[in-house]
N, C-alpha and C. Protein backbone atom coordinates (compact mmCIF):
# COMPACT_ATOMS: atom_id res chain seq x y z
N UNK A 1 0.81 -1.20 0.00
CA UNK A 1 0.00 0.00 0.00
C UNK A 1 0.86 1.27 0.00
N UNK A 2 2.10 1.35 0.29
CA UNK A 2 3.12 2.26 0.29
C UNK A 2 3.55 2.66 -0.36
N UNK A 3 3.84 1.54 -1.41
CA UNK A 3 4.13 1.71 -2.93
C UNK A 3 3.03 2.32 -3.49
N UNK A 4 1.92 2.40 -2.99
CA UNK A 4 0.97 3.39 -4.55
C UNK A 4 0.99 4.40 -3.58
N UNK A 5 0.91 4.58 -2.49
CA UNK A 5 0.81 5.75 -2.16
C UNK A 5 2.21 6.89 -2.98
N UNK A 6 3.15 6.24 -2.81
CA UNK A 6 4.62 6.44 -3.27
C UNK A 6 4.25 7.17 -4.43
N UNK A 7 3.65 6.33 -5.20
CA UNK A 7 3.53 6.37 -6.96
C UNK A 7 2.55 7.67 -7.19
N UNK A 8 1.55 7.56 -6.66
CA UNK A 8 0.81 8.37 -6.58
C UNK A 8 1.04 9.82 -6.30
N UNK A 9 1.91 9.80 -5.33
CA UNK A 9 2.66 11.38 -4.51
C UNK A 9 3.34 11.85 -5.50
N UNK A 10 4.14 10.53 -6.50
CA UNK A 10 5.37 11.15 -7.62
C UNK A 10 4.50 11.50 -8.72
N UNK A 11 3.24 11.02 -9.19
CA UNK A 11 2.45 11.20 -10.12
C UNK A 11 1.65 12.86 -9.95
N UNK A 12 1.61 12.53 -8.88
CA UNK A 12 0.72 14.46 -8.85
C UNK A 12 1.74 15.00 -8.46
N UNK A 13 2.87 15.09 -7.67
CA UNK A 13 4.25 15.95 -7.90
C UNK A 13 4.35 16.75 -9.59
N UNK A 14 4.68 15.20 -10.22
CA UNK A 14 4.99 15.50 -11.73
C UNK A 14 3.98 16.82 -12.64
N UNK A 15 2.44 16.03 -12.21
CA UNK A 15 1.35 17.03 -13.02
C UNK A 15 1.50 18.34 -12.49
N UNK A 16 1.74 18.63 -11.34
CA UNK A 16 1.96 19.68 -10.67
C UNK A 16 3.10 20.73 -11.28
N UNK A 17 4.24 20.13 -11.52
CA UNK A 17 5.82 20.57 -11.94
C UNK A 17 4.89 21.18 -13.75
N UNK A 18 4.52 20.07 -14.65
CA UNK A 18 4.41 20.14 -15.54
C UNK A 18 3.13 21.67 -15.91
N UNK A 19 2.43 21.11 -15.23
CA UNK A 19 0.63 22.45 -15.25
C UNK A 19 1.94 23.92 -14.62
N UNK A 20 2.72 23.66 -13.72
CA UNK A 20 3.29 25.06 -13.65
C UNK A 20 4.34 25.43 -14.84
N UNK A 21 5.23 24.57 -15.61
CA UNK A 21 5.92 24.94 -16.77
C UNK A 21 5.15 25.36 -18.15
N UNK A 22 3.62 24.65 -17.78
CA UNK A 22 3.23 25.35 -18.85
C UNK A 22 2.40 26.63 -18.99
N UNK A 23 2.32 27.01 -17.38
CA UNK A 23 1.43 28.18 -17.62
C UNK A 23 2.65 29.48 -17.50
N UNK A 24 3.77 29.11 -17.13
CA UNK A 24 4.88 29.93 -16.90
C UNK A 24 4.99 30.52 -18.24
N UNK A 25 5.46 32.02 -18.25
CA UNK A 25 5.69 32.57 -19.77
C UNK A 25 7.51 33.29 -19.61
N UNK A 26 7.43 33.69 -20.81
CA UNK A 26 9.01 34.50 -20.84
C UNK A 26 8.21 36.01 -20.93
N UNK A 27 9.04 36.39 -20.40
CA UNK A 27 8.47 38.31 -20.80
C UNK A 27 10.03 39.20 -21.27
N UNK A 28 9.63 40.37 -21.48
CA UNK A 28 10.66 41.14 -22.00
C UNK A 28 10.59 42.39 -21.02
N UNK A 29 11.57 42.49 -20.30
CA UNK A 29 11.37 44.28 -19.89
C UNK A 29 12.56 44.88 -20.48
N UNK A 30 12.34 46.00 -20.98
CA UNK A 30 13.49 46.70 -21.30
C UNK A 30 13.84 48.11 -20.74
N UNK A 31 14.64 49.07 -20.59
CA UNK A 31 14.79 49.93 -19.28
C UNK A 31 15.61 50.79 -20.52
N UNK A 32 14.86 52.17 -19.71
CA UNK A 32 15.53 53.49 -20.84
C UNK A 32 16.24 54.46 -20.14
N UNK A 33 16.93 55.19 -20.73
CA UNK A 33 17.69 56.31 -20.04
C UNK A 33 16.89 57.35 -19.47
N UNK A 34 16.00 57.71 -20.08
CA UNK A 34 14.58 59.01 -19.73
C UNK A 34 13.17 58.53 -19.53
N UNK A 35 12.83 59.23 -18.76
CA UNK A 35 11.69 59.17 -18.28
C UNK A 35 10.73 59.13 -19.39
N UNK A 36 10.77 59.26 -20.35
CA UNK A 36 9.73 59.18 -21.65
C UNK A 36 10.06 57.94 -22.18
N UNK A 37 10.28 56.93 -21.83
CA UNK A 37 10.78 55.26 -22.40
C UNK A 37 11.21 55.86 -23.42
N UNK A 38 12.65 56.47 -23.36
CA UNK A 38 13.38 56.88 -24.96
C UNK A 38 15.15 56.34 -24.73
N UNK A 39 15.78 56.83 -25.41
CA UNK A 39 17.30 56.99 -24.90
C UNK A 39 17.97 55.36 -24.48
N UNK A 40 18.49 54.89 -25.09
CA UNK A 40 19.33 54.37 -23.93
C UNK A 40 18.93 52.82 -23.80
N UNK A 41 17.87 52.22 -25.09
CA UNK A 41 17.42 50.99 -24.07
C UNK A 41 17.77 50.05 -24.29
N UNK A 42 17.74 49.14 -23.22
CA UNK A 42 18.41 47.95 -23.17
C UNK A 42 17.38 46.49 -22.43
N UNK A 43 17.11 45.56 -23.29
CA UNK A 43 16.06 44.85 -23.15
C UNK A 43 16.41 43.51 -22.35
N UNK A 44 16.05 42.62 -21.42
CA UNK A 44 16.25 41.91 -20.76
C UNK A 44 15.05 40.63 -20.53
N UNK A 45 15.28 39.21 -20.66
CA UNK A 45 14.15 38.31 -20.86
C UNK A 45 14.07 38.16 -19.38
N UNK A 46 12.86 37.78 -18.37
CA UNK A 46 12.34 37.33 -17.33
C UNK A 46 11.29 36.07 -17.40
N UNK A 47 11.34 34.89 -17.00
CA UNK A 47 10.28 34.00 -16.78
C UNK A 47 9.82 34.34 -15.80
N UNK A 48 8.39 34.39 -16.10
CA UNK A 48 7.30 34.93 -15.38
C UNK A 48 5.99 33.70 -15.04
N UNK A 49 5.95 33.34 -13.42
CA UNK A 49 4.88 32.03 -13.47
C UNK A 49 3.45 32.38 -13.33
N UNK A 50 2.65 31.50 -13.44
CA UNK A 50 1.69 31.54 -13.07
C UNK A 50 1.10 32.19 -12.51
N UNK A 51 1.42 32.68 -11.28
CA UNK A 51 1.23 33.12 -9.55
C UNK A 51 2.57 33.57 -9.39
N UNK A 52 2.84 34.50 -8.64
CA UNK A 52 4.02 34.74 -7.83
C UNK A 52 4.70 35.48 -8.09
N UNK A 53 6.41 35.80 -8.01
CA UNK A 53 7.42 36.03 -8.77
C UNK A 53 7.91 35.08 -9.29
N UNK A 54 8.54 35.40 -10.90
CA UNK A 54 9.35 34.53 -11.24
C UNK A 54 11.26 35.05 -10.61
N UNK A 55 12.08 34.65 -11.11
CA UNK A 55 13.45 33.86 -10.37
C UNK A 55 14.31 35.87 -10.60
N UNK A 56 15.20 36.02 -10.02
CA UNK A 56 15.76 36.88 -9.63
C UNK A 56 16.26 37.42 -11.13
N UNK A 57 16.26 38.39 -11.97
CA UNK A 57 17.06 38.71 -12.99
C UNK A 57 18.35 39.63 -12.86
N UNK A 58 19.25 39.20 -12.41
CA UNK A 58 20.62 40.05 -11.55
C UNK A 58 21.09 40.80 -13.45
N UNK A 59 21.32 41.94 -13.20
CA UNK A 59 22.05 42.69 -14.56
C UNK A 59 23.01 42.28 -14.70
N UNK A 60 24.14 42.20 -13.55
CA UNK A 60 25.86 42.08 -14.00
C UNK A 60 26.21 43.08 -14.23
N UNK A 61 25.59 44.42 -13.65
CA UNK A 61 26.41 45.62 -14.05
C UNK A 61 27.69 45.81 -13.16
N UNK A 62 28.75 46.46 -13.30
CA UNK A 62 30.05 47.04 -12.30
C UNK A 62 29.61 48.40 -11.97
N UNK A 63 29.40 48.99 -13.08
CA UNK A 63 28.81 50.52 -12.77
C UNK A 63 27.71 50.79 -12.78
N UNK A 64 27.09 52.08 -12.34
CA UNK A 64 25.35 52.54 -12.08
C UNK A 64 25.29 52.46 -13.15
N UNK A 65 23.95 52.35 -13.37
CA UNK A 65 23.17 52.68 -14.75
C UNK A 65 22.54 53.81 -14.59
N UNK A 66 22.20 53.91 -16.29
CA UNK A 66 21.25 55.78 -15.75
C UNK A 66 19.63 55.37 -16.26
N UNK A 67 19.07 53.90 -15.81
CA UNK A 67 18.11 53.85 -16.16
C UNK A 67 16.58 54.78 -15.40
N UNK A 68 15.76 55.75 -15.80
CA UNK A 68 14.79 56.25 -15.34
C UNK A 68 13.66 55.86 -15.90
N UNK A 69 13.44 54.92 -16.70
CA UNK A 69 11.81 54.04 -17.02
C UNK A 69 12.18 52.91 -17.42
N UNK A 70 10.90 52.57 -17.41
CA UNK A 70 10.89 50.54 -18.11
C UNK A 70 9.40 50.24 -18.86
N UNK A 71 9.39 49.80 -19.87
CA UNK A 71 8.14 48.71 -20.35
C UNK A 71 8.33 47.27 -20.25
N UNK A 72 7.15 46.37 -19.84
CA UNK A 72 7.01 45.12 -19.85
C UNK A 72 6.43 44.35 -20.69
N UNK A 73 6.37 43.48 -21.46
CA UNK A 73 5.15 42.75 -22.35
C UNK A 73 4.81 40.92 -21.29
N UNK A 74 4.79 41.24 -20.27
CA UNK A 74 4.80 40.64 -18.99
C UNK A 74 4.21 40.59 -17.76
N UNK A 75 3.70 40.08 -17.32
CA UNK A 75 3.31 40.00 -15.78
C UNK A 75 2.38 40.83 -15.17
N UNK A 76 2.15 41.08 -14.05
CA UNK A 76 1.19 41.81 -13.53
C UNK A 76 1.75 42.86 -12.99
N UNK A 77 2.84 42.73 -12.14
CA UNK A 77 3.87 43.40 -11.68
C UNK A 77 5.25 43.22 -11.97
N UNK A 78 6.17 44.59 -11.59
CA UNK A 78 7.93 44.45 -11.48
C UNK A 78 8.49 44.83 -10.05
N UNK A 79 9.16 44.19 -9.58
CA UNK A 79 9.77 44.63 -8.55
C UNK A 79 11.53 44.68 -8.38
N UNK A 80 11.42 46.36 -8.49
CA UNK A 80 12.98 46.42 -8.98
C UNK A 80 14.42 46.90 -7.44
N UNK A 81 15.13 46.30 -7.76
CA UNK A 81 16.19 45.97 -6.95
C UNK A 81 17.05 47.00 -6.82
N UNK A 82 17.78 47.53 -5.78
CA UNK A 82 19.36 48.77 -6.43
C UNK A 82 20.22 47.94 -5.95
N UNK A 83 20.32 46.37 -5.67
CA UNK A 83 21.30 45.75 -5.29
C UNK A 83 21.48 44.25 -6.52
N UNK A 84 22.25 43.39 -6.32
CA UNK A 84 22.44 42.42 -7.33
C UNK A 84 22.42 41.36 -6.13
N UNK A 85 21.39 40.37 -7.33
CA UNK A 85 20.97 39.48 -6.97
C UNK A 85 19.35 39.77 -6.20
N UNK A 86 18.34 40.86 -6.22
CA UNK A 86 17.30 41.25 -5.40
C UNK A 86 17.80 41.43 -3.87
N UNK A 87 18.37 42.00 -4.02
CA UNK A 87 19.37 42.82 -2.35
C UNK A 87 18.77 44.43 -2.60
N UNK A 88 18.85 44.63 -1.24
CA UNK A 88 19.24 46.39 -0.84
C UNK A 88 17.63 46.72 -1.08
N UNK A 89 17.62 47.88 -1.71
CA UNK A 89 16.42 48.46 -1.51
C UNK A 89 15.39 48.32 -2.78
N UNK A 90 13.98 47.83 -2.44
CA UNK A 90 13.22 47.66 -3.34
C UNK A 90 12.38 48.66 -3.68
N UNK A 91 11.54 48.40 -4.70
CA UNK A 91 10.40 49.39 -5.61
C UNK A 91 9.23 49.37 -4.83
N UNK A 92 8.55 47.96 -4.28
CA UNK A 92 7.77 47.21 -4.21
C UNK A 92 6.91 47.27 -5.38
N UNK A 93 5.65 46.89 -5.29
CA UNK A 93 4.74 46.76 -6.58
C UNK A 93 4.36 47.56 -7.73
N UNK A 94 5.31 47.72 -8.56
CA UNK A 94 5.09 48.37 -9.72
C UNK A 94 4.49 48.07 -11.13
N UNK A 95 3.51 48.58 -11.75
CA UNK A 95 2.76 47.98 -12.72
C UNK A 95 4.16 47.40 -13.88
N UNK A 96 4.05 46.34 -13.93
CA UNK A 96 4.23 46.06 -15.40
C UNK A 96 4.70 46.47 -16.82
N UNK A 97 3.68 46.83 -16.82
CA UNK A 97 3.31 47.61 -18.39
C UNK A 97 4.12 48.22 -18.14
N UNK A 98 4.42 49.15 -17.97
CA UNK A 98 5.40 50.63 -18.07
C UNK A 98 5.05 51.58 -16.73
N UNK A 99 6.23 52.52 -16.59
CA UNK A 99 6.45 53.50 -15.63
C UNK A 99 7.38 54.09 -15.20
N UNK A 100 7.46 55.08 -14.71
CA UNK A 100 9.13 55.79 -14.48
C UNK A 100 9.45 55.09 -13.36
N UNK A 101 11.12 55.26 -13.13
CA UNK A 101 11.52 54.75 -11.86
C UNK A 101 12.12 55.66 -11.23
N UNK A 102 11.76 55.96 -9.69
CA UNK A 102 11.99 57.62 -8.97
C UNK A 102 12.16 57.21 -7.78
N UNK A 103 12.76 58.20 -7.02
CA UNK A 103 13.31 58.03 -5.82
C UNK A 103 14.58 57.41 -5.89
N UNK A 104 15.46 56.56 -5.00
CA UNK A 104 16.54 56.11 -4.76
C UNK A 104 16.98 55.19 -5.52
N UNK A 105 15.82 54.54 -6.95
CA UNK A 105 15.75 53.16 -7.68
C UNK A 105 16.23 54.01 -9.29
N UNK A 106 16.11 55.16 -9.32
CA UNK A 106 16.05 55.95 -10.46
C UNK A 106 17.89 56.09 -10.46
N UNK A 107 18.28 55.43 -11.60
CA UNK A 107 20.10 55.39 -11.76
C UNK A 107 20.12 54.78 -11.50
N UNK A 108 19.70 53.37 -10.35
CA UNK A 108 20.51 52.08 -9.75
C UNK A 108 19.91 51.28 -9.45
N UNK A 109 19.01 50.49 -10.90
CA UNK A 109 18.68 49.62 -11.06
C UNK A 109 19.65 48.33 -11.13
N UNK A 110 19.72 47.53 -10.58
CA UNK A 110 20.72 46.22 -10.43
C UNK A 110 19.92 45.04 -10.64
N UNK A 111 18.81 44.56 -10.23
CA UNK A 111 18.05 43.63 -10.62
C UNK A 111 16.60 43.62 -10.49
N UNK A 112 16.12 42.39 -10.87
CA UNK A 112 14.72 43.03 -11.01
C UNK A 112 13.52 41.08 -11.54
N UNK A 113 12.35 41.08 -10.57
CA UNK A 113 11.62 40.07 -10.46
C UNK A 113 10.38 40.41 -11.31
N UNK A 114 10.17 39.63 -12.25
CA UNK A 114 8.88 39.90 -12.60
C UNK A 114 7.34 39.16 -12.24
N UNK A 115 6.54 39.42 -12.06
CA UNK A 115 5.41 38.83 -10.75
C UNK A 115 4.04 38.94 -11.71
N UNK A 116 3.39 37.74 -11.41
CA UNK A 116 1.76 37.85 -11.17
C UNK A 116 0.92 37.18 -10.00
């Protein structure tokens, strides 16, 4: 009886793993020098799941950036980082779609989660 229980646990594990890879999408955000999404841009892919955040998108920059907006074709939300790896100080819930980035996040964008 252990054994199907076994089988069973690995069987809806699996459907589980699989129903979340397929509702998971890729998105695009890309980040501009000016506040008018102009200048400067530079586009970056994010997997985005179902529910939640998807996985940390670290830049790899050495130096600040002078990013002050972003568009998404993605998610519900962005939540952007001034540290690498999603460290230091966050955005919290920012639409998606597009928007300027202001306050302490405006120039020192470092990474960034994309969420539904």
């Amino acid at each position: 009886m252990k054994a199907v229980h076994v089988i069973l646990f690995a069987a809806l594990a699996t459907l589980c793993a699989a129903r979340e890879l397929k509702q998971a999408t890729t998105g695009r955000v890309t980040f501009f020098d000016n506040t008018n999404y102009s200048g400067g841009g530079q586009a970056f892919e994010a997997r985005v799941p179902a529910s939640g955040c998807g996985d940390c998108n670290d830049l790899n920059f050495v130096r600040t950036n002078s990013w002050e907006s972003y568009t998404s074709n993605a998610g519900n939300y962005i939540v952007l980082y001034d540290g690498h790896f999603c460290t230091g100080t966050a955005s919290g819930q920012l639409p998606a779609k597009q928007g300027p980035i202001r306050g302490s996040l405006a120039d020192s964008v470092d990474s960034f989660k994309l969420c539904n």
